[in-house]
PDB file of N, CA and C in Angstrom:
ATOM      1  N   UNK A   1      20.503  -8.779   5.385  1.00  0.00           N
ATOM      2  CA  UNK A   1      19.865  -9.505   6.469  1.00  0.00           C
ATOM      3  C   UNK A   1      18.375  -9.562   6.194  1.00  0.00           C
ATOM      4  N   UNK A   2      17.359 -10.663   5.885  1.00  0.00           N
ATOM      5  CA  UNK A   2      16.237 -11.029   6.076  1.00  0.00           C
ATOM      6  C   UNK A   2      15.206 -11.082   7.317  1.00  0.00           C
ATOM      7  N   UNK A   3      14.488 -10.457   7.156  1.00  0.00           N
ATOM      8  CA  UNK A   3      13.430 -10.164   8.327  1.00  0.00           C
ATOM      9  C   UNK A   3      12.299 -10.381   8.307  1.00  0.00           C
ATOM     10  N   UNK A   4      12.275 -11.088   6.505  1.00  0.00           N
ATOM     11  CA  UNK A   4      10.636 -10.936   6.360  1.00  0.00           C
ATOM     12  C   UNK A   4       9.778 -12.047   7.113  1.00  0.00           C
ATOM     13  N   UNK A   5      10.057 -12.834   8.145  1.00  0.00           N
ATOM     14  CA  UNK A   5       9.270 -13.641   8.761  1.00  0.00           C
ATOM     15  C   UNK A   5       9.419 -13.189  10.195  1.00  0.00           C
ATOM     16  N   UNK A   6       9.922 -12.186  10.147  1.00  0.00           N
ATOM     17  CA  UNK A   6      10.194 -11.623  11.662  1.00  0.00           C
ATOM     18  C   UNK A   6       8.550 -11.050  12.306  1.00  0.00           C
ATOM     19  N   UNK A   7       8.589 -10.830  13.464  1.00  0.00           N
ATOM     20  CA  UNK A   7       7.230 -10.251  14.043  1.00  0.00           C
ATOM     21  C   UNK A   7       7.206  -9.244  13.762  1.00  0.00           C
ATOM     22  N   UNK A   8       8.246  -8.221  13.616  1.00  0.00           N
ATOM     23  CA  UNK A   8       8.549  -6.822  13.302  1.00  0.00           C
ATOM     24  C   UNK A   8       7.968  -6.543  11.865  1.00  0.00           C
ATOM     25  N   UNK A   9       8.633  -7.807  11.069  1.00  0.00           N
ATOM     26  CA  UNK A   9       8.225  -7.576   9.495  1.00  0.00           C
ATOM     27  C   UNK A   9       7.069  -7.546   9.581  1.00  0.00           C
ATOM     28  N   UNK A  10       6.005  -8.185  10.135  1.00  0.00           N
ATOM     29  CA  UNK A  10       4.478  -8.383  10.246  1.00  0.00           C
ATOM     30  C   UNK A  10       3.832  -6.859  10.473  1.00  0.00           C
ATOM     31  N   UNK A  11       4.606  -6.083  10.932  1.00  0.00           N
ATOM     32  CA  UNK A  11       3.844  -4.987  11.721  1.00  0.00           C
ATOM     33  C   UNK A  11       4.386  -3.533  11.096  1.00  0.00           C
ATOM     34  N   UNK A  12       4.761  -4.080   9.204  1.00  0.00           N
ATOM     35  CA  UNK A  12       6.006  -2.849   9.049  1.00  0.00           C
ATOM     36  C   UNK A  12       5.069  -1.814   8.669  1.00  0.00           C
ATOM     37  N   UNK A  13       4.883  -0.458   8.529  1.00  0.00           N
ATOM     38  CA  UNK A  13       4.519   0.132   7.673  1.00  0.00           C
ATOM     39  C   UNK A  13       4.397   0.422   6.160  1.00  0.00           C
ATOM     40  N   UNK A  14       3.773   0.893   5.293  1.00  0.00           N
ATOM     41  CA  UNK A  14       3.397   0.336   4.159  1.00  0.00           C
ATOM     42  C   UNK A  14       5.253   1.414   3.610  1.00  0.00           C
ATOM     43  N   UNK A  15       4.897   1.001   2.028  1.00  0.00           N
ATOM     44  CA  UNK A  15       6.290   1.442   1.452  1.00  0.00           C
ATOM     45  C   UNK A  15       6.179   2.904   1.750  1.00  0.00           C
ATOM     46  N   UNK A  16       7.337   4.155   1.508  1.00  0.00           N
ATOM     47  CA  UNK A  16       6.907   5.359   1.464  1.00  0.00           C
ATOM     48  C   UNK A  16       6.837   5.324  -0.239  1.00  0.00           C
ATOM     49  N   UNK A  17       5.203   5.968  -0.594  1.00  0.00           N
ATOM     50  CA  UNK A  17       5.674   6.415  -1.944  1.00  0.00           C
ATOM     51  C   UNK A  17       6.246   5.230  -3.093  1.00  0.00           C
ATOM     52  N   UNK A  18       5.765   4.078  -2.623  1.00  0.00           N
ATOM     53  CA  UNK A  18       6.139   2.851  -3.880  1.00  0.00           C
ATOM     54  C   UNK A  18       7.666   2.852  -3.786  1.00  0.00           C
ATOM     55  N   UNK A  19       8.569   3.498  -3.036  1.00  0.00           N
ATOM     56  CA  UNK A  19       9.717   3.001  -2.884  1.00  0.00           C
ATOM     57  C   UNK A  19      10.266   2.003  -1.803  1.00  0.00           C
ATOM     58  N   UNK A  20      11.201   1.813  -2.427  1.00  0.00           N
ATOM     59  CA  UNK A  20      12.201   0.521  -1.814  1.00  0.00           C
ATOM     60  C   UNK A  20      12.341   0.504  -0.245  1.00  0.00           C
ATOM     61  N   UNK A  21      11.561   1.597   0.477  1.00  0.00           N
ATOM     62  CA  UNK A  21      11.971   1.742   1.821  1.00  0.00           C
ATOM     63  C   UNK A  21      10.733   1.636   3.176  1.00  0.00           C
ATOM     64  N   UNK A  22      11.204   1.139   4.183  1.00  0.00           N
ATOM     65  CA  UNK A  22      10.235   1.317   5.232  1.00  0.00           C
ATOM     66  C   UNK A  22      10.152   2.237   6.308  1.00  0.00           C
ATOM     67  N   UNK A  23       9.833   2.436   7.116  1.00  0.00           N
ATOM     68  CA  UNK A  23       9.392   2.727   8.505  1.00  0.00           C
ATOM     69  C   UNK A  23       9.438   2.010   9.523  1.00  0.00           C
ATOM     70  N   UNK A  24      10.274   1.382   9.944  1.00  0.00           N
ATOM     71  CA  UNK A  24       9.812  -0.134  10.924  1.00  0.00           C
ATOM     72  C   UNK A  24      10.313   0.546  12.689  1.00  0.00           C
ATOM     73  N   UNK A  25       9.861   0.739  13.830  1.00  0.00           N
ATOM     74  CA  UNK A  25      10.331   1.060  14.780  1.00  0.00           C
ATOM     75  C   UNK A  25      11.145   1.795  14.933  1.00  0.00           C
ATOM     76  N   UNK A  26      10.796   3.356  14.401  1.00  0.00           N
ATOM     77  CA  UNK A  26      11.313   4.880  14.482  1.00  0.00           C
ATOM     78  C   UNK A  26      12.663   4.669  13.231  1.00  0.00           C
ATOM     79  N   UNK A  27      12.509   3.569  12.726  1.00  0.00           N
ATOM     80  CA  UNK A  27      14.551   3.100  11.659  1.00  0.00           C
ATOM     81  C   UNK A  27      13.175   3.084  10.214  1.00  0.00           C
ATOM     82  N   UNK A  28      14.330   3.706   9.503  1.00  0.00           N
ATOM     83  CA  UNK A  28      14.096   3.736   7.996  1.00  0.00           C
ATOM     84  C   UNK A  28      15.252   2.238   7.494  1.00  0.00           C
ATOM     85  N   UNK A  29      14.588   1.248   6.627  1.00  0.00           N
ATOM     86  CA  UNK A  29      14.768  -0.188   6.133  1.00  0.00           C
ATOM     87  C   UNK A  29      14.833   0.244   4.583  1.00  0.00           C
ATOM     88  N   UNK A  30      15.996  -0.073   4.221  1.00  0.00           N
ATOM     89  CA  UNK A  30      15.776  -0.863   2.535  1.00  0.00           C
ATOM     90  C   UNK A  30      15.628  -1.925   2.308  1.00  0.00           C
ATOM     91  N   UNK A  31      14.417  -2.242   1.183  1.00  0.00           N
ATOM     92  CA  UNK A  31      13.732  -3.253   1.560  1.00  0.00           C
ATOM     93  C   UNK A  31      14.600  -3.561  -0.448  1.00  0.00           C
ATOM     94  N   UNK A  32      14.720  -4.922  -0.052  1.00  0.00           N
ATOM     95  CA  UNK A  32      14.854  -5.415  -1.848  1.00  0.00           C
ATOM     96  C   UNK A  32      14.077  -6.905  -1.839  1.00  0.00           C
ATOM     97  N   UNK A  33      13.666  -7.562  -3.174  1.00  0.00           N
ATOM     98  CA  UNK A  33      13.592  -9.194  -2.983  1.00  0.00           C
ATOM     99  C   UNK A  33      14.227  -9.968  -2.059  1.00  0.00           C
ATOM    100  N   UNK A  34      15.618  -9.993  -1.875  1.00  0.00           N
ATOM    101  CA  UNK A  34      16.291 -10.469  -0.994  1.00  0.00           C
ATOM    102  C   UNK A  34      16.133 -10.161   0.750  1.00  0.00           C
ATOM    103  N   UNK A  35      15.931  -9.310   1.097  1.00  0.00           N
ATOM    104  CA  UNK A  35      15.810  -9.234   2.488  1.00  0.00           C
ATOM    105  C   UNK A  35      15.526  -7.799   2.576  1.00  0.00           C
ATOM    106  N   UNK A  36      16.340  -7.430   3.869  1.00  0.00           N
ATOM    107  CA  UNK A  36      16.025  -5.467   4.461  1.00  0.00           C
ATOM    108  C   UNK A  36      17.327  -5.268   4.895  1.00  0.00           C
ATOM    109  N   UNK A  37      17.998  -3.945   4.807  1.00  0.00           N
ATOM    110  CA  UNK A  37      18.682  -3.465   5.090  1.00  0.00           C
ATOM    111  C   UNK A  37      18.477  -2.147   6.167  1.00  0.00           C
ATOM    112  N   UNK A  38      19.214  -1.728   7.179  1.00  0.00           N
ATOM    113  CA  UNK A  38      19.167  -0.492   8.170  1.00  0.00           C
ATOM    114  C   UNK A  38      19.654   0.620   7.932  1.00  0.00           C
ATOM    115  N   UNK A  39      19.035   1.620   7.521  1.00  0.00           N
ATOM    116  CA  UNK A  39      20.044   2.513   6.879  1.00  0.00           C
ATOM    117  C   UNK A  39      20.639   3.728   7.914  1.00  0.00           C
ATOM    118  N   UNK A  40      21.514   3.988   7.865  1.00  0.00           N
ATOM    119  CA  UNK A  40      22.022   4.628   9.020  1.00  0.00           C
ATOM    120  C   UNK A  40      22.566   5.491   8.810  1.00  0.00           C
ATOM    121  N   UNK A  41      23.019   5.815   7.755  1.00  0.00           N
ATOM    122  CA  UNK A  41      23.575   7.464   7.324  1.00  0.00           C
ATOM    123  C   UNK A  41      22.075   8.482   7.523  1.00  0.00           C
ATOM    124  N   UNK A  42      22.774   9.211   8.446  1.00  0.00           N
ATOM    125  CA  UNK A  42      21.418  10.187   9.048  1.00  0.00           C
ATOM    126  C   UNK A  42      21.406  11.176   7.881  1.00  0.00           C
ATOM    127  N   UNK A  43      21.832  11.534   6.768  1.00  0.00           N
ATOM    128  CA  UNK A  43      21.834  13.045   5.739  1.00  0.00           C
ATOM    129  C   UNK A  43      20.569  11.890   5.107  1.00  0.00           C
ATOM    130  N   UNK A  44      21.238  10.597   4.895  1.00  0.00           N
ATOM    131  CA  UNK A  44      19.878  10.063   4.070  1.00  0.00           C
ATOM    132  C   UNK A  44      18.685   9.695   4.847  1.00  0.00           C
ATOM    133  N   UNK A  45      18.423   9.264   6.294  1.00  0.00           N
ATOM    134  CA  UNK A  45      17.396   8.983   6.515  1.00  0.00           C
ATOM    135  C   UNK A  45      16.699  10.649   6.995  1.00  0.00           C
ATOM    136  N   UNK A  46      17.610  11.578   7.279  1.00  0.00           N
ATOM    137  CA  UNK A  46      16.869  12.682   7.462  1.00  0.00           C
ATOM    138  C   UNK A  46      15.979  13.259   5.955  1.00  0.00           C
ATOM    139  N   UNK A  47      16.750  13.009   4.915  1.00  0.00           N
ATOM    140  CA  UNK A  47      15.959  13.531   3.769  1.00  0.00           C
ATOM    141  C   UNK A  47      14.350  12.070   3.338  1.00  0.00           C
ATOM    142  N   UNK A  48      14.702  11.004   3.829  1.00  0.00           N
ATOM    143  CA  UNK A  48      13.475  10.410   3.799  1.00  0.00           C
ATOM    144  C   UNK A  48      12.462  11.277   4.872  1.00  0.00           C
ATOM    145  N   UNK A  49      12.888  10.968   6.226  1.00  0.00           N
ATOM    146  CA  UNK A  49      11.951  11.900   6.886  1.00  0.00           C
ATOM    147  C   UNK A  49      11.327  13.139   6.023  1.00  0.00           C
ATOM    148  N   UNK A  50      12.039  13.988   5.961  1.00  0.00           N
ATOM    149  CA  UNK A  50      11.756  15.237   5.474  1.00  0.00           C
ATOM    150  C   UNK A  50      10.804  15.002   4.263  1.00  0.00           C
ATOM    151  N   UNK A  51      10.795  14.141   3.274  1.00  0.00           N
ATOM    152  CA  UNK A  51       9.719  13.252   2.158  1.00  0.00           C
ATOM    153  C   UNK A  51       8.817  12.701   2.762  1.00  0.00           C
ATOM    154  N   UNK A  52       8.892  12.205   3.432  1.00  0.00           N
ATOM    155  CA  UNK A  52       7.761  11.215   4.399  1.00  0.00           C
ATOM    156  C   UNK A  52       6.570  12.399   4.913  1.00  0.00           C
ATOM    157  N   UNK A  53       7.306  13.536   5.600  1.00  0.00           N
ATOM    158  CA  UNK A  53       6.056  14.383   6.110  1.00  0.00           C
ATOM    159  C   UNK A  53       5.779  15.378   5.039  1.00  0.00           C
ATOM    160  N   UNK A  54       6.237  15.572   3.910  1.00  0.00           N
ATOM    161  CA  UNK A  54       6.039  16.402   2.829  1.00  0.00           C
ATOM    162  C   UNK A  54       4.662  15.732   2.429  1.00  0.00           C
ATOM    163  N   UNK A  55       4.633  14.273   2.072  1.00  0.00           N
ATOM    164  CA  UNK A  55       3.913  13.455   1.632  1.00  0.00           C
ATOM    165  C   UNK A  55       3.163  13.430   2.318  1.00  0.00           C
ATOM    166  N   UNK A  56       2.620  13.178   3.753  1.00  0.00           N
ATOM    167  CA  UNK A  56       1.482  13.523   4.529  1.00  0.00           C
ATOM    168  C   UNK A  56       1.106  14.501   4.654  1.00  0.00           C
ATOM    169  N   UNK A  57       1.347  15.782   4.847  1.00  0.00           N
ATOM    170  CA  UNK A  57       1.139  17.384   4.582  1.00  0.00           C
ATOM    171  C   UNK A  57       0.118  17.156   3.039  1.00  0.00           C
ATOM    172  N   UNK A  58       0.582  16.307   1.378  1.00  0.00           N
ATOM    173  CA  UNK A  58       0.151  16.454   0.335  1.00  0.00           C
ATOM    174  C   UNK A  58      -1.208  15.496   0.576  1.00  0.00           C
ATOM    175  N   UNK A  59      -1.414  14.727   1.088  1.00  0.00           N
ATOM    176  CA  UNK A  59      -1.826  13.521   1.198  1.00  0.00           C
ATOM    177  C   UNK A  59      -3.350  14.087   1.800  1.00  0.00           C
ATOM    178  N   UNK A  60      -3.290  15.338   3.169  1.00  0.00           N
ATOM    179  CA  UNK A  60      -3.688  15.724   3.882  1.00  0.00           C
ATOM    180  C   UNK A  60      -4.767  17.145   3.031  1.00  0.00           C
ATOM    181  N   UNK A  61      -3.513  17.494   2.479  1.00  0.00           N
ATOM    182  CA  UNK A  61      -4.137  18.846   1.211  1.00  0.00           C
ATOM    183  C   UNK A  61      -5.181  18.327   0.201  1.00  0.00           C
ATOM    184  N   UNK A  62      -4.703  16.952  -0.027  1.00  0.00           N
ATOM    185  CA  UNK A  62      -5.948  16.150  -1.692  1.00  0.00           C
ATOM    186  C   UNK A  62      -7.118  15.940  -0.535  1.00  0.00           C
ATOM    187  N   UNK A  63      -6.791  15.194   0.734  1.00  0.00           N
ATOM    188  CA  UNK A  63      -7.893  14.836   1.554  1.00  0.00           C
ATOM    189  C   UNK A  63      -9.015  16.090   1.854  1.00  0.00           C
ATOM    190  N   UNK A  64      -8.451  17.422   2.567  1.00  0.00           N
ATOM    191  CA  UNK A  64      -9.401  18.343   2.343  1.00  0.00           C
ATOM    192  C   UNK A  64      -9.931  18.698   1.144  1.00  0.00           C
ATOM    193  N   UNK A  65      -9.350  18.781   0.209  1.00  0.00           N
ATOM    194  CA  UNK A  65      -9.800  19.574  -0.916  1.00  0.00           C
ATOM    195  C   UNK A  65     -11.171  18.747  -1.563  1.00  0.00           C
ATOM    196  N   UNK A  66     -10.932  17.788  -1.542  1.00  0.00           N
ATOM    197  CA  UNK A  66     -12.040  16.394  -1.944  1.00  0.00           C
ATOM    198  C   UNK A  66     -12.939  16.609  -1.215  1.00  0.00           C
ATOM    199  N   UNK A  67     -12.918  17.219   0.057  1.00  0.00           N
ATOM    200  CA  UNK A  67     -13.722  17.120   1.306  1.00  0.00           C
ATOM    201  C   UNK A  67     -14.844  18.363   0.785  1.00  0.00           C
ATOM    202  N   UNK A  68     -14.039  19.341   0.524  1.00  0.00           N
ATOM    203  CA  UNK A  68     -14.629  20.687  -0.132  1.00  0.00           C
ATOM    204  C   UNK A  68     -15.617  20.316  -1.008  1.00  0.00           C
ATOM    205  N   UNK A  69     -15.237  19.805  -1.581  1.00  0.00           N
ATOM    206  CA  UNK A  69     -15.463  19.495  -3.338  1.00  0.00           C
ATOM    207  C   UNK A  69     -17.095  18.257  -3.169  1.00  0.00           C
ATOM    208  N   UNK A  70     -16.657  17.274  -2.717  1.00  0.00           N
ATOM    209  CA  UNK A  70     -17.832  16.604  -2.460  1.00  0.00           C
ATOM    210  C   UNK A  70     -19.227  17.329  -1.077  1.00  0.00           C
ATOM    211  N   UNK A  71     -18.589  18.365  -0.157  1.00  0.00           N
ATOM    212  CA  UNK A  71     -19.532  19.645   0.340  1.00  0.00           C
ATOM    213  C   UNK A  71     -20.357  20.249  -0.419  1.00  0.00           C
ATOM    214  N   UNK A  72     -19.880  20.522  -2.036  1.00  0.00           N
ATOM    215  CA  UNK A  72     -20.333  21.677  -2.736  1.00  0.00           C
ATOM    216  C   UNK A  72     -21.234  20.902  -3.529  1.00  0.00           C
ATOM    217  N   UNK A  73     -20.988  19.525  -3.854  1.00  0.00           N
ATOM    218  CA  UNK A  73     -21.929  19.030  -4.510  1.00  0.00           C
ATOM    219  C   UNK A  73     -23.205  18.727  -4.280  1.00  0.00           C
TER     220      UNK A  73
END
């Protein structure tokens, strides 16, 4: 199913991590050339979650540390 001209598509969140997937209104999307898909097996969208905030936690760690780092200079 295609969404990419949808209002929703307009407002998606960026990829997680350069992969194939979104964030769109609390639902994890596989996204391909062709359109988006809903993914609904919860073992898999729970292990995206669980990547998703790993990745902000890392994201959060480079952000301080830089923060440090350009302090000391």
């Amino acid at each position: 199913m295609s969404d990419t001209t949808s209002p929703a598509a307009q407002h998606r969140s960026p990829q997680l991590a350069g992969a194939p997937v979104v964030r769109r209104g609390g639902q994890w999307w596989l996204i391909s050339g062709t359109g988006s898909t809903l993914a609904t097996d919860p073992v898999f969208t729970g292990e995206l979650d669980r990547f998703a905030a790993a990745r902000a936690a890392a994201d959060q760690a480079v952000a301080r540390l830089r923060a440090q780092r350009d302090g000391e200079a």
